[in-house]
C-alpha atoms as a PDB file:
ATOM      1  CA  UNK A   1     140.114  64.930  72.553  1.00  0.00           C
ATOM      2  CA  UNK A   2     143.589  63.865  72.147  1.00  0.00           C
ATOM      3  CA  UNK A   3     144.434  60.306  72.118  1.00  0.00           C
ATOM      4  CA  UNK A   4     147.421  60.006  75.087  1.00  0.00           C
ATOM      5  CA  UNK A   5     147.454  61.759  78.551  1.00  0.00           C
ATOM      6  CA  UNK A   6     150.342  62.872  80.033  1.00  0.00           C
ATOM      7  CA  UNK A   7     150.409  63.463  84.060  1.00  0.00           C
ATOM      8  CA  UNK A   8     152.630  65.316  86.104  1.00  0.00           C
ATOM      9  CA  UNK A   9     152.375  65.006  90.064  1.00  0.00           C
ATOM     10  CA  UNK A  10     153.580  64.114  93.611  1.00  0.00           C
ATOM     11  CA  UNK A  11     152.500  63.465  96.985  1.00  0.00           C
ATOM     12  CA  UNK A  12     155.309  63.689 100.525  1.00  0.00           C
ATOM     13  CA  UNK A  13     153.469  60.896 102.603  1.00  0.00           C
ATOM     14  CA  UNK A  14     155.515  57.865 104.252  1.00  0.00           C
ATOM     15  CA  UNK A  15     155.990  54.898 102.039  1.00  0.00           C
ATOM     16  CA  UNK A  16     156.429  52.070 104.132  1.00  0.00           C
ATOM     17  CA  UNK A  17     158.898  49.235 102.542  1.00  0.00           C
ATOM     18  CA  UNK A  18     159.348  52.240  99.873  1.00  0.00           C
ATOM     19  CA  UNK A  19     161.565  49.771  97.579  1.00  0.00           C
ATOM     20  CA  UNK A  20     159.035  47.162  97.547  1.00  0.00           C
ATOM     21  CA  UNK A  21     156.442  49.620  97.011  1.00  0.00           C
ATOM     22  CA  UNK A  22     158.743  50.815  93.450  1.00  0.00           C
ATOM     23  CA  UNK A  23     158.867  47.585  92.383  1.00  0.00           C
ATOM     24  CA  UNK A  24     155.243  46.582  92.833  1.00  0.00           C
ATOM     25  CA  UNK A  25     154.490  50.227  91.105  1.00  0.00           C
ATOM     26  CA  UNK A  26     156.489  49.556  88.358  1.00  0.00           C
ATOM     27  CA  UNK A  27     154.580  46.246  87.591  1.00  0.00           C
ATOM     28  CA  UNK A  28     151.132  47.947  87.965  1.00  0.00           C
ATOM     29  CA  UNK A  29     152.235  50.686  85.478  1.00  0.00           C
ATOM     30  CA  UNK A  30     153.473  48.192  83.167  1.00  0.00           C
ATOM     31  CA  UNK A  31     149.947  46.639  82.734  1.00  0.00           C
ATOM     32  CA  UNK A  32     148.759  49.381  82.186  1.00  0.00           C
ATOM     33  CA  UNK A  33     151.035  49.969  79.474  1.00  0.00           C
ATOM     34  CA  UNK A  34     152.054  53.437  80.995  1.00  0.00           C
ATOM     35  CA  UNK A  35     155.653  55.384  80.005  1.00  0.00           C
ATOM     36  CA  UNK A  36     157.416  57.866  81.944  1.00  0.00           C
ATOM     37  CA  UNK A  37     159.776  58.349  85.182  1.00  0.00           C
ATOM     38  CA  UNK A  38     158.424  57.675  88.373  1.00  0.00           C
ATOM     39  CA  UNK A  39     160.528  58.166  91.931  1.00  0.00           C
ATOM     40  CA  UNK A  40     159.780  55.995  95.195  1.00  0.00           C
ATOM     41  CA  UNK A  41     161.236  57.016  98.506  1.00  0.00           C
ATOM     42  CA  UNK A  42     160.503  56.734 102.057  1.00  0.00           C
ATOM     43  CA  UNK A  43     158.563  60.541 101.996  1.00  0.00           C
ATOM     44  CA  UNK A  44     156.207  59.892  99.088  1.00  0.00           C
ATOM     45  CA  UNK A  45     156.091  59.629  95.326  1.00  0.00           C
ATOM     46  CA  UNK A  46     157.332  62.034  92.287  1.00  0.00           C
ATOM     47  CA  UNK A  47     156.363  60.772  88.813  1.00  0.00           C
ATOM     48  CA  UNK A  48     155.109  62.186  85.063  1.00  0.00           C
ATOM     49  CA  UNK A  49     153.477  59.297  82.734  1.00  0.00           C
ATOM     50  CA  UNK A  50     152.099  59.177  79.840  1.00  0.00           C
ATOM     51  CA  UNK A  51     149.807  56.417  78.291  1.00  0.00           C
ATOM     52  CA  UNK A  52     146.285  56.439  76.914  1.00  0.00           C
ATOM     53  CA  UNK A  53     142.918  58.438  78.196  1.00  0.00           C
ATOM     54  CA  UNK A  54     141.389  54.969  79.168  1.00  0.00           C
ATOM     55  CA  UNK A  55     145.111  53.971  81.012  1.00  0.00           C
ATOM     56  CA  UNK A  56     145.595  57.158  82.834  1.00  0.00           C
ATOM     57  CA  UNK A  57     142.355  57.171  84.476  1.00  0.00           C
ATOM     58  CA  UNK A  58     142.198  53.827  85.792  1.00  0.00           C
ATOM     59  CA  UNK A  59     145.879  55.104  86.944  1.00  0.00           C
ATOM     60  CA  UNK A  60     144.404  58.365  88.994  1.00  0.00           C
ATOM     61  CA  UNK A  61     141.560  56.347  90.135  1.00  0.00           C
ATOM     62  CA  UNK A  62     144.165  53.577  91.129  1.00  0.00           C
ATOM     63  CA  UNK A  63     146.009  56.286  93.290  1.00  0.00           C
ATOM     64  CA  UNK A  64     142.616  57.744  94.323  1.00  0.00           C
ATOM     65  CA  UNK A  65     141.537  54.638  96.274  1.00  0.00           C
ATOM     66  CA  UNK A  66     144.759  53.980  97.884  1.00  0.00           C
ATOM     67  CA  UNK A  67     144.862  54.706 101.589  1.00  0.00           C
ATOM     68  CA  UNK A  68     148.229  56.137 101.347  1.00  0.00           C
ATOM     69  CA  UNK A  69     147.937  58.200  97.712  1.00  0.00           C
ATOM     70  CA  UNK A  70     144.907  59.580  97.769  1.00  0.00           C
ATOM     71  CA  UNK A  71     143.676  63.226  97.033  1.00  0.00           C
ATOM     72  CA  UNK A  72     146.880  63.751  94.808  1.00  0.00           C
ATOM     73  CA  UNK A  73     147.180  66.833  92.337  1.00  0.00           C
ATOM     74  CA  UNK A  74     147.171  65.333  89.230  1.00  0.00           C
ATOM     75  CA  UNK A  75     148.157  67.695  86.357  1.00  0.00           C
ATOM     76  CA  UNK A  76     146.922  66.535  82.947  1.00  0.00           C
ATOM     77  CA  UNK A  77     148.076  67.674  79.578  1.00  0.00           C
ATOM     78  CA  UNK A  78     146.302  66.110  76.253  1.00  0.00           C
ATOM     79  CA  UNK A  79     148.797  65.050  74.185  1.00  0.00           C
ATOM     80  CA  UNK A  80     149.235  63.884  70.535  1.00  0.00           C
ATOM     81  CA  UNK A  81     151.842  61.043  71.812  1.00  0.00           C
ATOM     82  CA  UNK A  82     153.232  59.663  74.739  1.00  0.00           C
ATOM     83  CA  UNK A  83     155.611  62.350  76.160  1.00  0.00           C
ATOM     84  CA  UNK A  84     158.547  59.240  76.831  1.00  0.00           C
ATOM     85  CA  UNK A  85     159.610  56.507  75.388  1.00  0.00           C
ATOM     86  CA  UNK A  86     159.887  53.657  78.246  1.00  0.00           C
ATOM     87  CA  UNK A  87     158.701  53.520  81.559  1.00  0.00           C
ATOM     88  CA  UNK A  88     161.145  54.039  84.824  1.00  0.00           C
ATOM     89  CA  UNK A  89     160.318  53.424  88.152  1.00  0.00           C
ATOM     90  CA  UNK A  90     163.153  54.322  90.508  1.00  0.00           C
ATOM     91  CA  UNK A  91     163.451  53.803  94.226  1.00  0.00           C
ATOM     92  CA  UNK A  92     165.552  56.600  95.566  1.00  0.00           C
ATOM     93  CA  UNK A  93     166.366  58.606  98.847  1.00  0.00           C
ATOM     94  CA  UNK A  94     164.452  61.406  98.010  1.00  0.00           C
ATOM     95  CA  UNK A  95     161.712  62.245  95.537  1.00  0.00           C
ATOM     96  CA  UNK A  96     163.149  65.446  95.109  1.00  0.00           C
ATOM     97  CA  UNK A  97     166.860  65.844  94.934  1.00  0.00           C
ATOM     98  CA  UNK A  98     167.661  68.195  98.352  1.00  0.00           C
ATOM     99  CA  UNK A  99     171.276  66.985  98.799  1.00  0.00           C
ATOM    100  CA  UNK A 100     170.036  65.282 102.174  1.00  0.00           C
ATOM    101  CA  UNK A 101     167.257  63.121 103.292  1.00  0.00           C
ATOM    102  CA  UNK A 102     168.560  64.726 106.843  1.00  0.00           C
ATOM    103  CA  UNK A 103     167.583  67.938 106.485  1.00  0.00           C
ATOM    104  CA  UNK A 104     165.356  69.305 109.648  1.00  0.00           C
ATOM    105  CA  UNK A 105     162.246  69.730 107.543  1.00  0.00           C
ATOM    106  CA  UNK A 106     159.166  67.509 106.981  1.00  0.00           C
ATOM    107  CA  UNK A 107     156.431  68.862 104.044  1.00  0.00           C
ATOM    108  CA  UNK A 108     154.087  66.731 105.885  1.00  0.00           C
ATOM    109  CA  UNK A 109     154.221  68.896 108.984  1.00  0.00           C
ATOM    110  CA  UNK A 110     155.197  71.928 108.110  1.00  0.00           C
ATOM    111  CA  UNK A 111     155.595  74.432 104.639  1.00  0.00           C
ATOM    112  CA  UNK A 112     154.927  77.580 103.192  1.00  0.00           C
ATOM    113  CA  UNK A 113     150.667  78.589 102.700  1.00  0.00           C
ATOM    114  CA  UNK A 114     149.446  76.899  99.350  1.00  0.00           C
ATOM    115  CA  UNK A 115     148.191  80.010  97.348  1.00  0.00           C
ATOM    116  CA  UNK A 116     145.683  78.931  94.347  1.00  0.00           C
ATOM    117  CA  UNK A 117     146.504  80.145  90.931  1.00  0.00           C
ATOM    118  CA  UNK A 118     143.965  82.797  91.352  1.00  0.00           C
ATOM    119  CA  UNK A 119     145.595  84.273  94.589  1.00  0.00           C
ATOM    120  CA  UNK A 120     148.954  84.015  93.195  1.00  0.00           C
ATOM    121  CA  UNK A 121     147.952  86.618  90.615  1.00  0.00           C
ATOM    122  CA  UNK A 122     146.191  88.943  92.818  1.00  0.00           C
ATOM    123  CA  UNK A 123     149.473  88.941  95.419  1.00  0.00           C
ATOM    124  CA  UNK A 124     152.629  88.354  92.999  1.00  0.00           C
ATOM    125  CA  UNK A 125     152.557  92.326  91.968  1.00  0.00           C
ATOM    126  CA  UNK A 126     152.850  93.650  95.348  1.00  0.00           C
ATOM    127  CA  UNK A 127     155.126  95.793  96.642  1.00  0.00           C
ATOM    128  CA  UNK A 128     155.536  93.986 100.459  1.00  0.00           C
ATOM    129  CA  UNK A 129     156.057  90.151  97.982  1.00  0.00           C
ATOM    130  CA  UNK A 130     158.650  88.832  96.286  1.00  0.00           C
ATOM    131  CA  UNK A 131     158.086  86.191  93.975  1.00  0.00           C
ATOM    132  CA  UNK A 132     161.028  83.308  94.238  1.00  0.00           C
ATOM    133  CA  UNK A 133     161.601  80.960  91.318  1.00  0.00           C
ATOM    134  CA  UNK A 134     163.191  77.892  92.876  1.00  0.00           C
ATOM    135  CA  UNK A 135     164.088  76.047  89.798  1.00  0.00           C
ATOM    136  CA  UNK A 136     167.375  75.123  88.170  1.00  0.00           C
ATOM    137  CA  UNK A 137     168.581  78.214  86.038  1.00  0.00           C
ATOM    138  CA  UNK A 138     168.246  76.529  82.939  1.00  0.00           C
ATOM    139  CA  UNK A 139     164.210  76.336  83.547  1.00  0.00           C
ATOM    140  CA  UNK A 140     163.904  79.993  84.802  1.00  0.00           C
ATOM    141  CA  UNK A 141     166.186  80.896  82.177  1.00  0.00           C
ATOM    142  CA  UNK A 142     163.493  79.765  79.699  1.00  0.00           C
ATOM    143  CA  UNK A 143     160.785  81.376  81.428  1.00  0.00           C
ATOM    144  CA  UNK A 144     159.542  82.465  84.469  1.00  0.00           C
ATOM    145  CA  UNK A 145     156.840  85.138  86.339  1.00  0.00           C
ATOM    146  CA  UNK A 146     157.404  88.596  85.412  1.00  0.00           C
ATOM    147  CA  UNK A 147     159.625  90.225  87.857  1.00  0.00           C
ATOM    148  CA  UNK A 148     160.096  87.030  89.983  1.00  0.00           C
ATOM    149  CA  UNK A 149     163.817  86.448  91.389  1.00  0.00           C
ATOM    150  CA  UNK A 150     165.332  83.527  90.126  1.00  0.00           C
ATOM    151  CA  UNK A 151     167.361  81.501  92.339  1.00  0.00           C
ATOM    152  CA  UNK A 152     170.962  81.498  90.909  1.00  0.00           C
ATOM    153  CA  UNK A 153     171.211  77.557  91.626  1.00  0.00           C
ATOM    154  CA  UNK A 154     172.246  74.450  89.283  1.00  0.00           C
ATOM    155  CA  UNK A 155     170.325  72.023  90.868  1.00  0.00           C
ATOM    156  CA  UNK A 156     167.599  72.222  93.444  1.00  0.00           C
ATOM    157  CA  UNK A 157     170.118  70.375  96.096  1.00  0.00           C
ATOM    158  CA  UNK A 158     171.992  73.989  96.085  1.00  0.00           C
ATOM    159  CA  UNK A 159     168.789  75.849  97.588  1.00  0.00           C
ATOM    160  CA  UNK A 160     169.950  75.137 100.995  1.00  0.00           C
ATOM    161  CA  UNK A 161     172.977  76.194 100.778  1.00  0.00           C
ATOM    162  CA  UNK A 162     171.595  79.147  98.578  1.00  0.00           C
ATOM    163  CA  UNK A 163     169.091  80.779 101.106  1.00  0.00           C
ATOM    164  CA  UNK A 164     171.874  82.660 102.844  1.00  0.00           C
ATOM    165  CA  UNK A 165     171.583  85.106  99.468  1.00  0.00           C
ATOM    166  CA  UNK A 166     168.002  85.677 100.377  1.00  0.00           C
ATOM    167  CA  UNK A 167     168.475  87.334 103.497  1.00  0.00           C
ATOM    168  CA  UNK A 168     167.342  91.083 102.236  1.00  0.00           C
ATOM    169  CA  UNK A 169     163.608  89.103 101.589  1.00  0.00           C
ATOM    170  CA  UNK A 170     163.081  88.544 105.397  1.00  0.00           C
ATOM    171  CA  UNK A 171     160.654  91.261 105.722  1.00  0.00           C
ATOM    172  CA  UNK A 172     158.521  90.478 102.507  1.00  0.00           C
ATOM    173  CA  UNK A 173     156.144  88.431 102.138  1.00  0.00           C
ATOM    174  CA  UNK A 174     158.113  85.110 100.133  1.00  0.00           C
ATOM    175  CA  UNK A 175     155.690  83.527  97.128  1.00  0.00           C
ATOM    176  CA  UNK A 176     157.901  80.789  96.007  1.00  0.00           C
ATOM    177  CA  UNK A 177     156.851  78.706  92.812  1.00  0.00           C
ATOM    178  CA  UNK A 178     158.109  75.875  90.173  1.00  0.00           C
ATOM    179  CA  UNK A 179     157.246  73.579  87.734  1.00  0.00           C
ATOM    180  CA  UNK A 180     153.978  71.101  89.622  1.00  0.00           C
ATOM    181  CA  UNK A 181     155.243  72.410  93.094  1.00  0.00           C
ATOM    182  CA  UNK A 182     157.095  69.677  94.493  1.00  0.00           C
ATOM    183  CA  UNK A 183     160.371  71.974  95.176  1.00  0.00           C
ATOM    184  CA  UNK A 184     158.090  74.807  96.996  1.00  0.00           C
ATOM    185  CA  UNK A 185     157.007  72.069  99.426  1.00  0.00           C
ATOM    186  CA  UNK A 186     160.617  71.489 100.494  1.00  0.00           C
ATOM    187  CA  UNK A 187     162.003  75.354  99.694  1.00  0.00           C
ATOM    188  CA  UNK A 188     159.252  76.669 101.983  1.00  0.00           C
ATOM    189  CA  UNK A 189     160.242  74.727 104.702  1.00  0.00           C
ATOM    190  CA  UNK A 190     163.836  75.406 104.199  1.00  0.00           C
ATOM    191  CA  UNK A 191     162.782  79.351 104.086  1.00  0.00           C
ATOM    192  CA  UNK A 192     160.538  78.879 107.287  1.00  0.00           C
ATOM    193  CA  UNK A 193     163.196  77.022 108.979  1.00  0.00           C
ATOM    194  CA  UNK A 194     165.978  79.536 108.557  1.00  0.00           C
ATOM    195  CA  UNK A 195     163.606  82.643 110.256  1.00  0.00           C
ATOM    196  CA  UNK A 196     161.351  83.685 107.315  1.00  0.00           C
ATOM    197  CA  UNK A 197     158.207  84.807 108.672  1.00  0.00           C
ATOM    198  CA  UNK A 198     156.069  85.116 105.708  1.00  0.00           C
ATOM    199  CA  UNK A 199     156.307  82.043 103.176  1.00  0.00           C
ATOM    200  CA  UNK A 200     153.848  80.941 100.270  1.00  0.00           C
ATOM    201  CA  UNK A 201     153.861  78.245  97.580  1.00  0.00           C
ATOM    202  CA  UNK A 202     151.879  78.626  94.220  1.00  0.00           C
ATOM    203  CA  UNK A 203     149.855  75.162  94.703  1.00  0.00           C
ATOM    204  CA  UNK A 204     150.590  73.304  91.628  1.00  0.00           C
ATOM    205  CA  UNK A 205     153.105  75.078  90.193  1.00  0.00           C
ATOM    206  CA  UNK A 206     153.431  77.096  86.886  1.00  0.00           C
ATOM    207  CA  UNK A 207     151.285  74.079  85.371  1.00  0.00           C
ATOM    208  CA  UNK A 208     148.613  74.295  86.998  1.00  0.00           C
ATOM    209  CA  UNK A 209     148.959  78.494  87.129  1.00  0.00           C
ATOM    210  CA  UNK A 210     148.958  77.920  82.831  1.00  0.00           C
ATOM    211  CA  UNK A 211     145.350  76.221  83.238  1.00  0.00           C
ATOM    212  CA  UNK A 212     143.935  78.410  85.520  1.00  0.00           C
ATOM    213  CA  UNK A 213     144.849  81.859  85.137  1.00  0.00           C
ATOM    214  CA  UNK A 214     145.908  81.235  81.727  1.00  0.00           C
ATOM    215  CA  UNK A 215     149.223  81.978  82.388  1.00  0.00           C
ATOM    216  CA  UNK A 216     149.466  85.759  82.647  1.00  0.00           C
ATOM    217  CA  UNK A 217     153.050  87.520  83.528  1.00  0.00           C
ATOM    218  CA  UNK A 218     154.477  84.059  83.019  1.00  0.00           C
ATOM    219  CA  UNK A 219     157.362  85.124  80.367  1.00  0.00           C
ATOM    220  CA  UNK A 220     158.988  82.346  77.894  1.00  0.00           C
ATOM    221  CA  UNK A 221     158.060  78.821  78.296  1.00  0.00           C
ATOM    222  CA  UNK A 222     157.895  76.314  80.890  1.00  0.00           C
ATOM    223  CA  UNK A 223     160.581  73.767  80.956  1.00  0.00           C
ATOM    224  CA  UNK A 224     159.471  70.065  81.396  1.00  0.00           C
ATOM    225  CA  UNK A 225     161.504  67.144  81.796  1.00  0.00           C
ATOM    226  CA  UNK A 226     160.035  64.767  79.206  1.00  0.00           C
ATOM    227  CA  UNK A 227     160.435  64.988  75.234  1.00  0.00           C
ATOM    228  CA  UNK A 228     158.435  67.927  74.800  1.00  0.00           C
ATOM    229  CA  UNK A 229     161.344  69.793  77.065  1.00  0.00           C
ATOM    230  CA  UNK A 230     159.649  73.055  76.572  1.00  0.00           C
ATOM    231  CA  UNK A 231     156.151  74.329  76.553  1.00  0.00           C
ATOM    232  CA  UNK A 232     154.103  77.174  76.541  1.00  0.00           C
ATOM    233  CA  UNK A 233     152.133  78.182  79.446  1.00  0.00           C
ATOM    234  CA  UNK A 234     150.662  82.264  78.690  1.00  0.00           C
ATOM    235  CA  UNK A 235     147.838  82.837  76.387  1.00  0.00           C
ATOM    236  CA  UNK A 236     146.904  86.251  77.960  1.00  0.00           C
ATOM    237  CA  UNK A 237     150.196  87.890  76.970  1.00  0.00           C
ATOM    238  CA  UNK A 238     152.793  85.503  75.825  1.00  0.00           C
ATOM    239  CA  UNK A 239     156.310  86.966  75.430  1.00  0.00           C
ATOM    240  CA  UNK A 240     159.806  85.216  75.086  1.00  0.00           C
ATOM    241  CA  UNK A 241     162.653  86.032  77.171  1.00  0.00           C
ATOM    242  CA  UNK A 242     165.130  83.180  76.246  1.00  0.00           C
ATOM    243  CA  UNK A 243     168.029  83.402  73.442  1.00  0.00           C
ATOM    244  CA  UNK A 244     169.458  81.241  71.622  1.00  0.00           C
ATOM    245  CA  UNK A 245     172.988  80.159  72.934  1.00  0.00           C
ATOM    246  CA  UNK A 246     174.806  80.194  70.088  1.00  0.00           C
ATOM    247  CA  UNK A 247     173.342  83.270  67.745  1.00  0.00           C
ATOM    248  CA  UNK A 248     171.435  84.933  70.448  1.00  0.00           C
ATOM    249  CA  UNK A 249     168.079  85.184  68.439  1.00  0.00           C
ATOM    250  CA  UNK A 250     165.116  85.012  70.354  1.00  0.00           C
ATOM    251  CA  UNK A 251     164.212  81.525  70.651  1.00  0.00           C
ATOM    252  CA  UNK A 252     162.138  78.467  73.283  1.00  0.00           C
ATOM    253  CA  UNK A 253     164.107  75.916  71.662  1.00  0.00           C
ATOM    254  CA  UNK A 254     165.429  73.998  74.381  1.00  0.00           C
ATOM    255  CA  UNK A 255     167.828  71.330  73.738  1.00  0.00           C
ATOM    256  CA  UNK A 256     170.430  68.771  75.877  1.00  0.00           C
ATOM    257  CA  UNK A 257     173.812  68.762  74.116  1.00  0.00           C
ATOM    258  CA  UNK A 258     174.170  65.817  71.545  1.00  0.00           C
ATOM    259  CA  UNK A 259     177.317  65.248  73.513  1.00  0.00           C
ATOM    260  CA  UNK A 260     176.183  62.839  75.794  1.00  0.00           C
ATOM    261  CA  UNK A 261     179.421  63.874  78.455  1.00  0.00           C
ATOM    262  CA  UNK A 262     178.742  67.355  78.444  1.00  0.00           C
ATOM    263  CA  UNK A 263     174.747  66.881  78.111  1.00  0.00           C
ATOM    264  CA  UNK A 264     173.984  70.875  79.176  1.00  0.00           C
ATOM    265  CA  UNK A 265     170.391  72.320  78.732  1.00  0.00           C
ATOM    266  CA  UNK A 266     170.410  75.125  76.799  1.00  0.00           C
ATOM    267  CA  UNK A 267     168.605  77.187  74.170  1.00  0.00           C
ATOM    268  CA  UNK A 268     169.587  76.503  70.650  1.00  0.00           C
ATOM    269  CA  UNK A 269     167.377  78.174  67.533  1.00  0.00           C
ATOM    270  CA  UNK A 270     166.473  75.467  64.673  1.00  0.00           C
ATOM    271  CA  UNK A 271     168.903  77.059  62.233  1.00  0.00           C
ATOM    272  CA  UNK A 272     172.413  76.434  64.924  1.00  0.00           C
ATOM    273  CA  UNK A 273     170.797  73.490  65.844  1.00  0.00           C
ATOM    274  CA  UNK A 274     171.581  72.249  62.069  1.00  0.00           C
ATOM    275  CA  UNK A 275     174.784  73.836  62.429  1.00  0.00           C
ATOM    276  CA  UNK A 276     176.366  73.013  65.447  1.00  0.00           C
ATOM    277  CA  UNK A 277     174.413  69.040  65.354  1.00  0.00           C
ATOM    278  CA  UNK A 278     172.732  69.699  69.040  1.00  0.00           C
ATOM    279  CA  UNK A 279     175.736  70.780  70.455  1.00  0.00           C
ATOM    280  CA  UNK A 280     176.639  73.673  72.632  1.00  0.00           C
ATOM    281  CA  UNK A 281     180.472  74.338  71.245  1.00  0.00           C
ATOM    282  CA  UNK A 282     182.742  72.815  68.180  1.00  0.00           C
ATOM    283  CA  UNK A 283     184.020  70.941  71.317  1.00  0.00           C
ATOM    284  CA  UNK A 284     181.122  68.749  71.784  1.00  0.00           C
ATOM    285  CA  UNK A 285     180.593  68.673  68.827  1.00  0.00           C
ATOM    286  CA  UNK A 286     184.361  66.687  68.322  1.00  0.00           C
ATOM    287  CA  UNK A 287     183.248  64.158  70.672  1.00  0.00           C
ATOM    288  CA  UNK A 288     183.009  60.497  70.207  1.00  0.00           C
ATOM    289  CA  UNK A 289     180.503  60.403  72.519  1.00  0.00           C
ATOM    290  CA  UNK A 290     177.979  62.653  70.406  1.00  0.00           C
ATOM    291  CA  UNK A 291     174.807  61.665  69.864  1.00  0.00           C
ATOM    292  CA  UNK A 292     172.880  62.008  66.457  1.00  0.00           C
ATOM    293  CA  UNK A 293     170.705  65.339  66.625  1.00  0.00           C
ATOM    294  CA  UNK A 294     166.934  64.576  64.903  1.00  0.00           C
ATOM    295  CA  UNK A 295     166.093  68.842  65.939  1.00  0.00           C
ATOM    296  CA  UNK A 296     164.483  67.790  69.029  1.00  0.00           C
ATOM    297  CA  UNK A 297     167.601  67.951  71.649  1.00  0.00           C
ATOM    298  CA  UNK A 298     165.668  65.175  73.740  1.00  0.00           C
ATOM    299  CA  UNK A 299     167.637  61.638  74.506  1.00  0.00           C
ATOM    300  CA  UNK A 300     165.750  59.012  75.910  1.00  0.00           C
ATOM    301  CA  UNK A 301     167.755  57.531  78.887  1.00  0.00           C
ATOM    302  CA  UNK A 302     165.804  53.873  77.815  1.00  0.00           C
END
């Protein structure tokens, strides 16, 4: 067994006094000498930490016997180190980024129909589905389910907007999938609410899919946003899909720009990574406000 724990979940449940809650969180995590990034809001709680076997469990049990957080997903990795550096607890509008806490949706009412990892597999390959990546197009562009469409958005708070370009899907049956499948929650009841009949969400995202099924027809890597930034989620038949951005050599590299105003996620092989210093263009890479590149391409916000 490894010696740290890394967790990645979420829960949409009303959080009364949600900024109180964050700060009382925050504290609790803090004795238990946890790191990581954890978001509060009124709808429920979004968070990956990272800490030791002993601390995590006492922080899943913790969640377990609270009346409000119970029966959470946790996902669990075994790591070698804690996958941050400091701990952040943040109280913010929304646990996931939507563009509006308005929207006329509720995951607690209604969504798409949680599919199991196993299910997933058996339905993703026919010919009445299509399988919807609702990530950022720097994660899909890393990797994603064979033959899945890959929503052409920056940032999730675009999908909204974005579901008018999904209109030739209304007749298939819609699998939509992510990272630990907070985003499905909300972009399956965006897809239900604009007249899509037929709407699933792989339950626990491409994480939990990795443990499961192993990760078959997942191509390339699974981005994460802690300092491993990229891992790998297919043991069945592993492929990459991503190239580097500056030499276009097959690579799962994935870095932010070591200019810390342009800060872009991209793919960038070991060898340009020496080369260009982490950065995505001789631009950045004049900038005063670069940052010094160790090979990793991860900058703590601490």
């Amino acid at each position: 067994m490894k010696p740290f724990r890394t967790l990645l979940y979420y829960k949409y449940v009303h959080i009364p006094d949600a900024a109180d809650f964050a700060q009382q969180h925050s504290e609790f995590c803090q004795r238990l000498g946890l790191v990581g990034r954890i978001i509060v809001a009124e709808e429920g709680l979004n968070g990956t930490v990272s800490g030791t076997v002993v601390a995590i469990q006492k922080y899943m049990d913790t969640l377990n016997n609270h009346s409000l957080l119970n029966n959470i997903d946790f996902k669990v990795d075994d790591v070698d180190e804690p996958s941050f550096s400091a701990l952040h607890v943040r109280y913010k509008d929304e646990i996931v980024n939507s563009g509006s806490k308005n929207l006329p949706i509720d995951p607690t009412v209604r969504t798409g129909k949680h599919l199991e990892p196993k299910e997933f597999a058996e339905m993703m390959h026919r010919d009445d589905v299509v399988v919807l990546d609702v990530r950022s197009n720097y994660e899909s562009g890393l990797g994603r389910f064979k033959g899945a469409v890959a929503a052409d958005i920056d940032n999730f708070r675009e999908f909204p907007e974005y579901i008018k370009n999904l209109e030739q899907y209304k007749d298939k049956k819609v699998m939509t999938y992510c990272t630990g499948g907070i985003k499905c929650e909300k972009a399956s009841a965006l897809l239900l609410e604009a007249g899509f009949k037929e709407v699933y969400q792989l339950h626990g995202g491409i994480i939990k899919y990795g443990k499961e099924m192993q990760g078959k027809d997942f191509e390339g890597n699974c981005y994460v946003f802690d300092k491993r930034v990229s891992v790998p989620v297919n043991s069945v038949n592993p492929s990459v899909i991503s190239t580097c951005k500056i030499c276009g050599t097959a690579s799962t590299h994935m870095v932010n720009c070591a200019n810390a105003e342009c800060n872009d996620h991209f793919v960038l092989c070991e060898a340009c990574g020496d080369k260009m210093k982490g950065c995505c263009c001789e631009e950045c890479m004049a900038s005063p406000a670069l940052r010094e590149y160790d090979g990793t391409g991860y900058y703590s916000k601490d």
